[in-house]
Protein backbone atom coordinates (compact mmCIF):
# COMPACT_ATOMS: atom_id res chain seq x y z
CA UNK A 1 -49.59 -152.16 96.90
CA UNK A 2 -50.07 -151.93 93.20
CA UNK A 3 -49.97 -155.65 92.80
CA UNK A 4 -52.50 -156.20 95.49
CA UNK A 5 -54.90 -153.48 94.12
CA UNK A 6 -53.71 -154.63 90.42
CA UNK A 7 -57.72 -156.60 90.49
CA UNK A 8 -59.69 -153.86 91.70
CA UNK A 9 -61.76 -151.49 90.60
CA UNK A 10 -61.17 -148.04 89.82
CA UNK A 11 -63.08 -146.88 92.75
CA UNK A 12 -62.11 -149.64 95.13
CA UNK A 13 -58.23 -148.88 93.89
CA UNK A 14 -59.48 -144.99 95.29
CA UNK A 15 -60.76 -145.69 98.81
CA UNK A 16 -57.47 -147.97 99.87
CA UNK A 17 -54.88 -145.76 98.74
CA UNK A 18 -53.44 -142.80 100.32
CA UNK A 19 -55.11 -139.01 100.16
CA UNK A 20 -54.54 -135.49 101.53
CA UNK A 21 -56.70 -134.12 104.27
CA UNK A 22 -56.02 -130.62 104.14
CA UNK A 23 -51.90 -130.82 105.79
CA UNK A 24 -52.35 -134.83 107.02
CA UNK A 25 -51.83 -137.63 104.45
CA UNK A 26 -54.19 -140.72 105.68
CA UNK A 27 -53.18 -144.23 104.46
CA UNK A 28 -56.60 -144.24 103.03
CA UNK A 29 -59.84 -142.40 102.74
CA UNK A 30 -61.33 -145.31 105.35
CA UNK A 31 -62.44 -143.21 108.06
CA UNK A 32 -63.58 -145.08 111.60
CA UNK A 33 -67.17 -142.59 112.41
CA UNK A 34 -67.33 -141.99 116.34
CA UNK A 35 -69.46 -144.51 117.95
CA UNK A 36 -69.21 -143.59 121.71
CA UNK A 37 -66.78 -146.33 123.34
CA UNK A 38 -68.37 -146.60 126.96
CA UNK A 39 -65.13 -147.48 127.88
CA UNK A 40 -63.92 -144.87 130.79
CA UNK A 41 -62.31 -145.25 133.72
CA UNK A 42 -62.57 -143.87 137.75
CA UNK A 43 -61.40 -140.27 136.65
CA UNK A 44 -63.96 -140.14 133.32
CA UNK A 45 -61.00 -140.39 131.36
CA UNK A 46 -60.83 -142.99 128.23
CA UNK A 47 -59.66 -146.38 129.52
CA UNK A 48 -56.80 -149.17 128.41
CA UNK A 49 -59.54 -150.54 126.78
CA UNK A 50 -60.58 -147.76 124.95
CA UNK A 51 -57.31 -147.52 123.65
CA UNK A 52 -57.04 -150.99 122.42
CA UNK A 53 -60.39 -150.42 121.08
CA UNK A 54 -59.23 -148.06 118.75
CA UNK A 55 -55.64 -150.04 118.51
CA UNK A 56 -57.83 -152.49 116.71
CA UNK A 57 -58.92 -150.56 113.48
CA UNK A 58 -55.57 -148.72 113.70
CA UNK A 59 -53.88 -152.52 112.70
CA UNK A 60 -57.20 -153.44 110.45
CA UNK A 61 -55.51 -150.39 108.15
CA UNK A 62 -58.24 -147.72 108.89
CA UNK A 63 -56.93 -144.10 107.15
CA UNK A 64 -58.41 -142.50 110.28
CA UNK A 65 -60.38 -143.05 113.57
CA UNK A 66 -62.39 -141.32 115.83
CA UNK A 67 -62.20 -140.82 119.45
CA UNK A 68 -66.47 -140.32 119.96
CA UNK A 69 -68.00 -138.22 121.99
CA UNK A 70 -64.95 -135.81 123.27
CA UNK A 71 -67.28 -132.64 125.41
CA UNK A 72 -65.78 -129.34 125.71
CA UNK A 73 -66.59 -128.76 128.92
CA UNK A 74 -67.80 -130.44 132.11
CA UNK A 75 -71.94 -128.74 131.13
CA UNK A 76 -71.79 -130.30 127.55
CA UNK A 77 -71.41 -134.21 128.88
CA UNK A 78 -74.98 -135.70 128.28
CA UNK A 79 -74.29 -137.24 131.91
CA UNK A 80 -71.90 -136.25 134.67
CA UNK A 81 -69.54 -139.23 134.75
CA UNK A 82 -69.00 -138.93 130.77
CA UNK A 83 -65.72 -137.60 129.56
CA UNK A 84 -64.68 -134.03 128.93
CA UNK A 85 -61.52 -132.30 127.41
CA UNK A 86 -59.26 -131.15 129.57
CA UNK A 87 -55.25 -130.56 130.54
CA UNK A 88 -55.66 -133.03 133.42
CA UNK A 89 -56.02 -136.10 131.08
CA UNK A 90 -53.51 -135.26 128.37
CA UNK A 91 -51.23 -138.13 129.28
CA UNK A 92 -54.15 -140.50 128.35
CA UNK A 93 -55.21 -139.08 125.05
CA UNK A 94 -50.95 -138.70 124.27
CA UNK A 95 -51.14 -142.57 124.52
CA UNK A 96 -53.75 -142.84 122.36
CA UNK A 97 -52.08 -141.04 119.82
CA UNK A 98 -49.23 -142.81 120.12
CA UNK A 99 -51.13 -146.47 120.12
CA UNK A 100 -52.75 -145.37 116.67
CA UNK A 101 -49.78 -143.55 115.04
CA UNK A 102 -47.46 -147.07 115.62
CA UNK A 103 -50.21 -148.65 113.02
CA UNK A 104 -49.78 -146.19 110.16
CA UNK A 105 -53.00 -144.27 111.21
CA UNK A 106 -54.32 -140.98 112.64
CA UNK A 107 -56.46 -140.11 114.64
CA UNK A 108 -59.57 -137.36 115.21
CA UNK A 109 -61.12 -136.20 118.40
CA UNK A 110 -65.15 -135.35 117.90
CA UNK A 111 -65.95 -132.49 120.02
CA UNK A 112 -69.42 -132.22 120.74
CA UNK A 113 -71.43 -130.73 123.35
CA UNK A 114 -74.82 -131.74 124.50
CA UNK A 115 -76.88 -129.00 125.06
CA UNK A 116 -80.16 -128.86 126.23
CA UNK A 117 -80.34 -132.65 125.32
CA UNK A 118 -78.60 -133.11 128.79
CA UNK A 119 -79.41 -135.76 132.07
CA UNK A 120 -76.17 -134.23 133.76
CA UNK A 121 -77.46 -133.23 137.46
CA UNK A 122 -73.95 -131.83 138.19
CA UNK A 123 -74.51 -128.63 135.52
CA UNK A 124 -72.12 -125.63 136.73
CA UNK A 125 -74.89 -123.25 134.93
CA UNK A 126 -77.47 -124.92 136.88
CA UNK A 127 -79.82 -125.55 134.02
CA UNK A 128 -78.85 -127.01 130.50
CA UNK A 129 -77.89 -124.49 127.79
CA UNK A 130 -79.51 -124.00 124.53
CA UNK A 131 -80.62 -121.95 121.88
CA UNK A 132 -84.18 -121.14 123.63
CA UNK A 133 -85.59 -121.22 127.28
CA UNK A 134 -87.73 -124.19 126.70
CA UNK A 135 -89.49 -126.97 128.31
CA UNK A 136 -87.07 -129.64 128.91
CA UNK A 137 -88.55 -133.33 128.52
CA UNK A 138 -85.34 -135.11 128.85
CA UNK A 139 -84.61 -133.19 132.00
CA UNK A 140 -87.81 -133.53 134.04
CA UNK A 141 -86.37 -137.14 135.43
CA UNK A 142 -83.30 -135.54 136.53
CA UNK A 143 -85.14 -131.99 138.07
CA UNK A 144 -84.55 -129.69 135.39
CA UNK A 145 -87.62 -128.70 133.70
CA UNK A 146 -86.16 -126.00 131.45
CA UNK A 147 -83.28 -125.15 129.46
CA UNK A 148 -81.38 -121.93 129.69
CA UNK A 149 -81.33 -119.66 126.43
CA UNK A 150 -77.91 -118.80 126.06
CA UNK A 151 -76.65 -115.42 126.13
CA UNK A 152 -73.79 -114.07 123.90
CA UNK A 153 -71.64 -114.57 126.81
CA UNK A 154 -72.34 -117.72 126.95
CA UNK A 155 -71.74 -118.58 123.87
CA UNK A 156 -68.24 -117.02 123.52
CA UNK A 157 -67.96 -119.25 126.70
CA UNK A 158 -69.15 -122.51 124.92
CA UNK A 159 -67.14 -121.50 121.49
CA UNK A 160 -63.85 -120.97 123.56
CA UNK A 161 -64.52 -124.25 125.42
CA UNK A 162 -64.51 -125.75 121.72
CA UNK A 163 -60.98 -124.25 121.07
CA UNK A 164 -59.56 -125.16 124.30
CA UNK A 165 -60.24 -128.37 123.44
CA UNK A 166 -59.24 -128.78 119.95
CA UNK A 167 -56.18 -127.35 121.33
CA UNK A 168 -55.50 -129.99 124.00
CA UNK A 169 -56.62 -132.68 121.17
CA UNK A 170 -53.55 -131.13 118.88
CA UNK A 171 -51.23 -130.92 121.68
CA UNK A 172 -51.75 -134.46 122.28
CA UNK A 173 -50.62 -136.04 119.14
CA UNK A 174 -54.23 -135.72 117.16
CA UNK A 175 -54.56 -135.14 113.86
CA UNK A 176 -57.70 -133.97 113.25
CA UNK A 177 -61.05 -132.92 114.64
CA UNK A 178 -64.57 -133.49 114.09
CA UNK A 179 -67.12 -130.77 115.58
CA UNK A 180 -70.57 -131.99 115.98
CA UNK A 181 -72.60 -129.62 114.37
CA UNK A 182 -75.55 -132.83 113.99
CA UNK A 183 -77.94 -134.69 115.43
CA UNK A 184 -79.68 -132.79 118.04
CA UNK A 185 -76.46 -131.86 119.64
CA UNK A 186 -76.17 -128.22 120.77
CA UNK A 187 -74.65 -126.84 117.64
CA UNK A 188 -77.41 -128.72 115.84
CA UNK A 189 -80.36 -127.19 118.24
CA UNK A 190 -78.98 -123.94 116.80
CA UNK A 191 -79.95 -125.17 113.31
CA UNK A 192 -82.93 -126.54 113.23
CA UNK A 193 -85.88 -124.28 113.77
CA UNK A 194 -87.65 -127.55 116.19
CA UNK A 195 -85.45 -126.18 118.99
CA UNK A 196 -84.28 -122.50 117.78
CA UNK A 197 -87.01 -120.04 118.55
CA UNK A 198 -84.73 -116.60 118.52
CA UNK A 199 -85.81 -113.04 117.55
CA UNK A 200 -82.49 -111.99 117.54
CA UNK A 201 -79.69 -112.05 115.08
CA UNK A 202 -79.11 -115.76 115.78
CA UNK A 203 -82.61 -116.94 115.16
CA UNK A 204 -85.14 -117.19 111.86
CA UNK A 205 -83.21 -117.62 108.80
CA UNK A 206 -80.60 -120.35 108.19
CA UNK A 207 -77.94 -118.07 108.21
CA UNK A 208 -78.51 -116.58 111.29
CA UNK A 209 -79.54 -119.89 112.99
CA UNK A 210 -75.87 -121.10 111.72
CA UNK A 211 -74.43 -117.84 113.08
CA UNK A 212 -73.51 -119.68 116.53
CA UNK A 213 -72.02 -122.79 114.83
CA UNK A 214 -70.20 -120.68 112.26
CA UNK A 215 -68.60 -119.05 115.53
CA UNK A 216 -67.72 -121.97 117.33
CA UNK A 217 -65.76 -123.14 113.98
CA UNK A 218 -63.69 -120.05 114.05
CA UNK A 219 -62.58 -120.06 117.38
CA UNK A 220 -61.41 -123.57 116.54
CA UNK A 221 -59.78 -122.64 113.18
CA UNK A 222 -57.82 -119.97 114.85
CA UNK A 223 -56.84 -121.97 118.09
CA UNK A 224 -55.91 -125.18 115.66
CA UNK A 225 -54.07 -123.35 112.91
CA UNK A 226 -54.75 -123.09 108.84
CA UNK A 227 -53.15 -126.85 107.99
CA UNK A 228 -54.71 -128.90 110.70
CA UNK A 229 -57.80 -130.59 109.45
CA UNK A 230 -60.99 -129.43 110.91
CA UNK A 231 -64.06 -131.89 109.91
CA UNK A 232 -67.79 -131.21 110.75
CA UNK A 233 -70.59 -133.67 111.30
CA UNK A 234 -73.72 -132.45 109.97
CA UNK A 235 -77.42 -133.16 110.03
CA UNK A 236 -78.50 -133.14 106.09
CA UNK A 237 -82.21 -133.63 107.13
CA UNK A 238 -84.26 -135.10 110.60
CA UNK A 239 -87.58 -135.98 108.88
CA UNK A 240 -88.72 -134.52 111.96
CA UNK A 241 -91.57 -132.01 111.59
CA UNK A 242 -90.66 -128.54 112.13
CA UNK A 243 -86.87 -129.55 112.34
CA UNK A 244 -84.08 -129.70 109.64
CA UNK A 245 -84.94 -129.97 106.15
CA UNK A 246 -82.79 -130.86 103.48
CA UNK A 247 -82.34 -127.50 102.04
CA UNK A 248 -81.16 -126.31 105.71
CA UNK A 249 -78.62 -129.29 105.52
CA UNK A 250 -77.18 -127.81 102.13
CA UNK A 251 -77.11 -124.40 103.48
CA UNK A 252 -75.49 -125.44 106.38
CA UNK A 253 -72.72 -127.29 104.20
CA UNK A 254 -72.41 -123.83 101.54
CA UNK A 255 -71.47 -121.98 105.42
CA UNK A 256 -69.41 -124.50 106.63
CA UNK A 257 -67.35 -124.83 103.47
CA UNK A 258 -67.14 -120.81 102.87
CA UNK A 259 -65.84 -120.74 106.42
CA UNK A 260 -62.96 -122.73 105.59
CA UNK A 261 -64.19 -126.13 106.98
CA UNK A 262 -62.33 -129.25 105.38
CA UNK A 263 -64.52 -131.90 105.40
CA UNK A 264 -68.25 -132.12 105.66
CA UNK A 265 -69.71 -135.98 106.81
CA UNK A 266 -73.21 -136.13 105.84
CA UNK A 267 -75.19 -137.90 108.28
CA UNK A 268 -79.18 -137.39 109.31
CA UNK A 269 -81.42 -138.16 111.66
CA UNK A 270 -81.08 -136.55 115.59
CA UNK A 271 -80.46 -138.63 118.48
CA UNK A 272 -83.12 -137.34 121.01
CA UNK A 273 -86.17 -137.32 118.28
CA UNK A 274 -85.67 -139.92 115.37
CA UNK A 275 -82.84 -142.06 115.99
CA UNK A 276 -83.51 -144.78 113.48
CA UNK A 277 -82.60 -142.77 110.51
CA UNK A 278 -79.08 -142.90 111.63
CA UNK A 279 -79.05 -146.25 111.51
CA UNK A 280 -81.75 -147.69 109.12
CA UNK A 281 -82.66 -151.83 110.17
CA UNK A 282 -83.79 -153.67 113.54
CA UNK A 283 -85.32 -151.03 115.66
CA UNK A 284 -82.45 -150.41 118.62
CA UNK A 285 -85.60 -149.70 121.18
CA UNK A 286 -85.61 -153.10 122.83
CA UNK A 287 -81.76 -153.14 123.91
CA UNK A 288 -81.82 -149.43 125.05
CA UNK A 289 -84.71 -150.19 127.62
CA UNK A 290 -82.18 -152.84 128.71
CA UNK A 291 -79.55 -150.71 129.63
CA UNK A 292 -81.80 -147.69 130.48
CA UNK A 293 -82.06 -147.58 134.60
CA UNK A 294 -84.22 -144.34 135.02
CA UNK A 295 -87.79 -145.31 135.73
CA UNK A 296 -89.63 -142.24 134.20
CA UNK A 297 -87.22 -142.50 131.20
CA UNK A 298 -88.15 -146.06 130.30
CA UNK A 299 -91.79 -145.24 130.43
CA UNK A 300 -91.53 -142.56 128.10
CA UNK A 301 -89.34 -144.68 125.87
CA UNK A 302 -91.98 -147.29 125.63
CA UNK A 303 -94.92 -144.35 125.68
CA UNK A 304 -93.31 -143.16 123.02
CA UNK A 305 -91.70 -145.68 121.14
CA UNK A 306 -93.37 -145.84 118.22
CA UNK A 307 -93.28 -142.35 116.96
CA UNK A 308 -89.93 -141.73 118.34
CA UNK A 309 -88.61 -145.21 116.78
CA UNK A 310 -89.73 -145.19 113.40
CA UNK A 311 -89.31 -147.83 111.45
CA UNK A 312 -86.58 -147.33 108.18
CA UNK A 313 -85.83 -150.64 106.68
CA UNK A 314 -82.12 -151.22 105.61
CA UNK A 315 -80.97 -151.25 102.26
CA UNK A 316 -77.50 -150.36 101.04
CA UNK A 317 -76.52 -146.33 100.50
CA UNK A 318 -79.66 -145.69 102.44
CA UNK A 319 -78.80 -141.98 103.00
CA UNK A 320 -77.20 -141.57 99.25
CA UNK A 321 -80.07 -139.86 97.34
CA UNK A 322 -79.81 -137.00 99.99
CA UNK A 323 -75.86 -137.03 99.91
CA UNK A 324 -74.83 -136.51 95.79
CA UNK A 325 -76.83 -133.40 95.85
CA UNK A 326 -74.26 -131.92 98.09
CA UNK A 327 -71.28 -132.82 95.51
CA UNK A 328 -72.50 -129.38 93.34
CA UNK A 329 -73.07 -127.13 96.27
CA UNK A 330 -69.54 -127.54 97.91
CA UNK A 331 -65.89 -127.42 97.23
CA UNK A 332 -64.64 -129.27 100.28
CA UNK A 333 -64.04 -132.73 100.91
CA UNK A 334 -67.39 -134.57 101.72
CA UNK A 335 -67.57 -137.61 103.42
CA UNK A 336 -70.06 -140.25 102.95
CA UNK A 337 -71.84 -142.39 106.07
CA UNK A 338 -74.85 -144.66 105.68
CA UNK A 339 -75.52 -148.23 104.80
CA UNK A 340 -71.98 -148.68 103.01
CA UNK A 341 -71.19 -152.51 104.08
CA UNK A 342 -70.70 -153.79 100.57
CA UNK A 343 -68.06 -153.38 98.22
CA UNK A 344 -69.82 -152.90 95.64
CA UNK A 345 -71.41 -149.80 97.31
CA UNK A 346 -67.68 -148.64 98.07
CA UNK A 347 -67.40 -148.43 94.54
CA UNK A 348 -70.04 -146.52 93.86
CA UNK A 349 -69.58 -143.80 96.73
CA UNK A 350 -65.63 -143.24 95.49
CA UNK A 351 -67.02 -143.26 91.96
CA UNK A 352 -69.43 -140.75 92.46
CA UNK A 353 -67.17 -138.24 93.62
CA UNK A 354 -66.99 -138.56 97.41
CA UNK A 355 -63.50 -138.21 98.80
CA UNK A 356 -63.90 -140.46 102.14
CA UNK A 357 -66.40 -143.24 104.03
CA UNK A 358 -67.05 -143.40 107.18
CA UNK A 359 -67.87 -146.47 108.85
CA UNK A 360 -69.45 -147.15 111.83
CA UNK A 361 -70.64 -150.91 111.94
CA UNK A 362 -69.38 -152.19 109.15
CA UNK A 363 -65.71 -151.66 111.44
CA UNK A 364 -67.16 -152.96 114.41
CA UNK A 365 -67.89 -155.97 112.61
CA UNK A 366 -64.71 -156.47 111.33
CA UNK A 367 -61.80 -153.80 112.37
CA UNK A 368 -59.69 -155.29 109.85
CA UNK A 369 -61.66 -154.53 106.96
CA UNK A 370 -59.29 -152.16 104.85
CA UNK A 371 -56.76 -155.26 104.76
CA UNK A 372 -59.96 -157.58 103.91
CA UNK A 373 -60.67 -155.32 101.23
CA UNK A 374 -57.13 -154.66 99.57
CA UNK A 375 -56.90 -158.88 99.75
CA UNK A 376 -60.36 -159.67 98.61
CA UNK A 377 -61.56 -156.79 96.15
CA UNK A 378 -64.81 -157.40 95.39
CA UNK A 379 -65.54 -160.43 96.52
CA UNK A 380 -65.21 -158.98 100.23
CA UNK A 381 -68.39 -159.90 102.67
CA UNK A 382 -68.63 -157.69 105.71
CA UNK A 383 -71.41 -159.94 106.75
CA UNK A 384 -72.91 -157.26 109.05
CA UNK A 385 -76.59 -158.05 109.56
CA UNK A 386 -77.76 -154.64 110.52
CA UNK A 387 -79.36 -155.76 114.10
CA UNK A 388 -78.34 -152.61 115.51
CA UNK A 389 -77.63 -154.89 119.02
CA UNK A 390 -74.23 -152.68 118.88
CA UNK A 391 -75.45 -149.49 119.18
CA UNK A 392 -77.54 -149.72 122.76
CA UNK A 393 -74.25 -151.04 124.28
CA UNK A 394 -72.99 -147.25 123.85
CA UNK A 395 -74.69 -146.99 127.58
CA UNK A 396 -73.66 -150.79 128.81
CA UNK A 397 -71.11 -151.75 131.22
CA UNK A 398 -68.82 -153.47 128.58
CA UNK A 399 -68.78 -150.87 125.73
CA UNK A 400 -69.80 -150.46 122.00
CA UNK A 401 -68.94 -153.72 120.23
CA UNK A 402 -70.31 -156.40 117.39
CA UNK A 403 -72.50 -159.17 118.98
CA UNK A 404 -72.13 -161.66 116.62
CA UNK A 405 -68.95 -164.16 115.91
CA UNK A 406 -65.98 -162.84 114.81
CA UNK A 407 -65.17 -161.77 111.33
CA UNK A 408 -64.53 -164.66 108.87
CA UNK A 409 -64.16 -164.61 104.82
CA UNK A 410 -66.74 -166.16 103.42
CA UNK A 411 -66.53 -166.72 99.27
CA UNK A 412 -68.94 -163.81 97.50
């Protein structure tokens, strides 16, 4: 290994070699980010394919990867025939583990639960939970015009549902977690004050609004243990009016991190309101109305386009300005995401005092990047053209995946 880095730069020689996460050692501090696989079988459990799916950035080197999209319970899948955590499909997620673990790398489970941001028709509660009874856009194509306010009973519900499943994850062979606490998940409709209209002790000020999150990550501490790595997704701003502002993102990092989290990924944007400024690029409007079957929905989408697609140009470390001003305001590891294709933005992440990356297209593009990079250095070329095609194919047939030709080396 030394020879092969012996080339590199300081911080490329730090993202490809080995580091702690809290009681797991990863390979690296390359980190595959959950993009939902689409790939499920007859009993909404993840598929052969899946598995290979994630087989193939296990033997590209990644440090870590990310089963996506992993609900706690049947009412927080986004739509009935999506996946939840449960006893039933243990054998599945065991070979998972196992696939991944034969490469050298481990593997995370990101438990997130939908909410109110819900098309599920099959809803044991009847309506979709959330923070606030509210009117219900998402739902009116489906015949559920309102969301349910939760109740504290509820939420202990919810939080326990969170446990259960980190539980099942850790019983399986999985090394870590990720709980969504971003991008208009439930967690997330806690903590922004768009969807969180309270009086109560959970409502108003940040810390009460994070009261309910701060809960759910306790329940999963305590089911998980002290030494098994607990990571949280967060929203650092929406640039949504009324919603999540950056100083609510930093606050809701200074929580997490006094709570014991170990990780914090700093991502932005929310799915259901401003999509684009998770990815940045080619707008991904034209390929969801592809895939999208529900008639109302698709005229909304394209009634709506414009404001709900806005348009954010890429350009490398597109999310960075927001991200180094949460290096001073916590002690945990913090993990970067956002326009990181190039090595030479690598670099500057690791440089800057970020302990991991997570990639998202950049490893669809080419799973076998980590070995690209420790064999090329810096004249590595993802050659990911930011199209965004890959991300609408979260709801097709075949799955997430790159469109365009397989990954070649081209000379920098």
């Amino acid at each position: 290994m030394d020879n092969l880095l012996s080339g590199h730069t300081n911080g490329l020689n730090k993202l490809v070699t080995e580091a702690k996460l809290n009681g797991v050692t990863l390979q690296n501090r390359i980190i595959k980010a959950a993009t939902f696989e689409s790939m499920l079988d007859t009993a909404n459990t993840i598929s052969d394919r899946c598995i290979e799916f994630h087989e193939s950035f296990a033997s590209g080197g990644v440090g870590m990867t990310t089963l996506a999209y992993c609900a706690p319970e049947p009412d927080g899948r986004m739509m009935e025939h999506y996946m939840y955590i449960r006893e039933e499909i243990h054998p599945q997620l065991k070979k998972l583990a196992d696939t991944v673990h034969k490469h050298g790398t481990k593997l995370s489970g990101q438990i997130a639960h939908c909410g109110a941001f819900s098309r599920n028709k099959k809803l044991s509660r009847k309506r979709p939970i959330g923070p606030t009874t509210m009117f219900n856009p998402i739902g009116i194509p489906y015949g559920s015009f309102l969301t349910r306010g939760m109740n504290e009973q509820v939420m202990r519900e919810v939080a326990t549902s969170f446990a259960r499943a980190a539980g099942i994850l850790k019983n399986a062979g999985f090394d870590a977690v990720e709980i969504h606490f971003g991008h208009g998940y439930l967690l997330s409709q806690f903590i922004s004050p768009l969807t969180n209209k309270r009086k109560d002790k959970y409502g108003g000020c940040i810390e009460n609004r994070m009261r309910f999150p701060l809960q759910v990550l306790e329940y999963v501490r305590k089911e998980v243990g002290t030494d098994f790595p607990i990571l949280g997704k967060i929203t650092m701003y929406d640039d949504v009016k009324g919603g999540i502002s950056l100083e609510d993102g930093l606050s809701t990092a200074r929580l997490l991190d006094q709570a014991g989290i170990d990780g914090v990924i700093l991502s932005a944007g929310t799915s259901s309101q401003n999509p684009m400024l998770l990815f940045h690029g080619q707008s991904i409007l034209k390929d969801l109305l592809k895939y999208e079957r529900n008639p109302l929905i698709r005229l909304g989408m394209k009634m709506l386009g414009k404001s709900m697609f806005k348009d954010y140009p890429y350009h490398e470390l597109y999310l960075l300005d927001a991200a180094r001003k949460f290096r001073d305001s916590v002690n945990c590891n913090l993990i970067y995401i956002g326009g990181a294709t190039e090595p030479e933005s690598m670099e500057k992440i690791m440089n800057m005092g970020f302990d991991f990356i997570q990639f998202g297209r950049p490893l669809l593009r080419d799973p076998a990047m980590p070995k690209h990079l420790i064999e090329l250095g810096m004249k590595y070329s993802n050659g990911c053209d930011h199209c965004n095609r890959c991300a609408p194919l979260m709801n097709a047939p075949e799955g997430i995946h790159c469109v365009l030709p397989e990954w070649e080396h081209t000379e920098k």
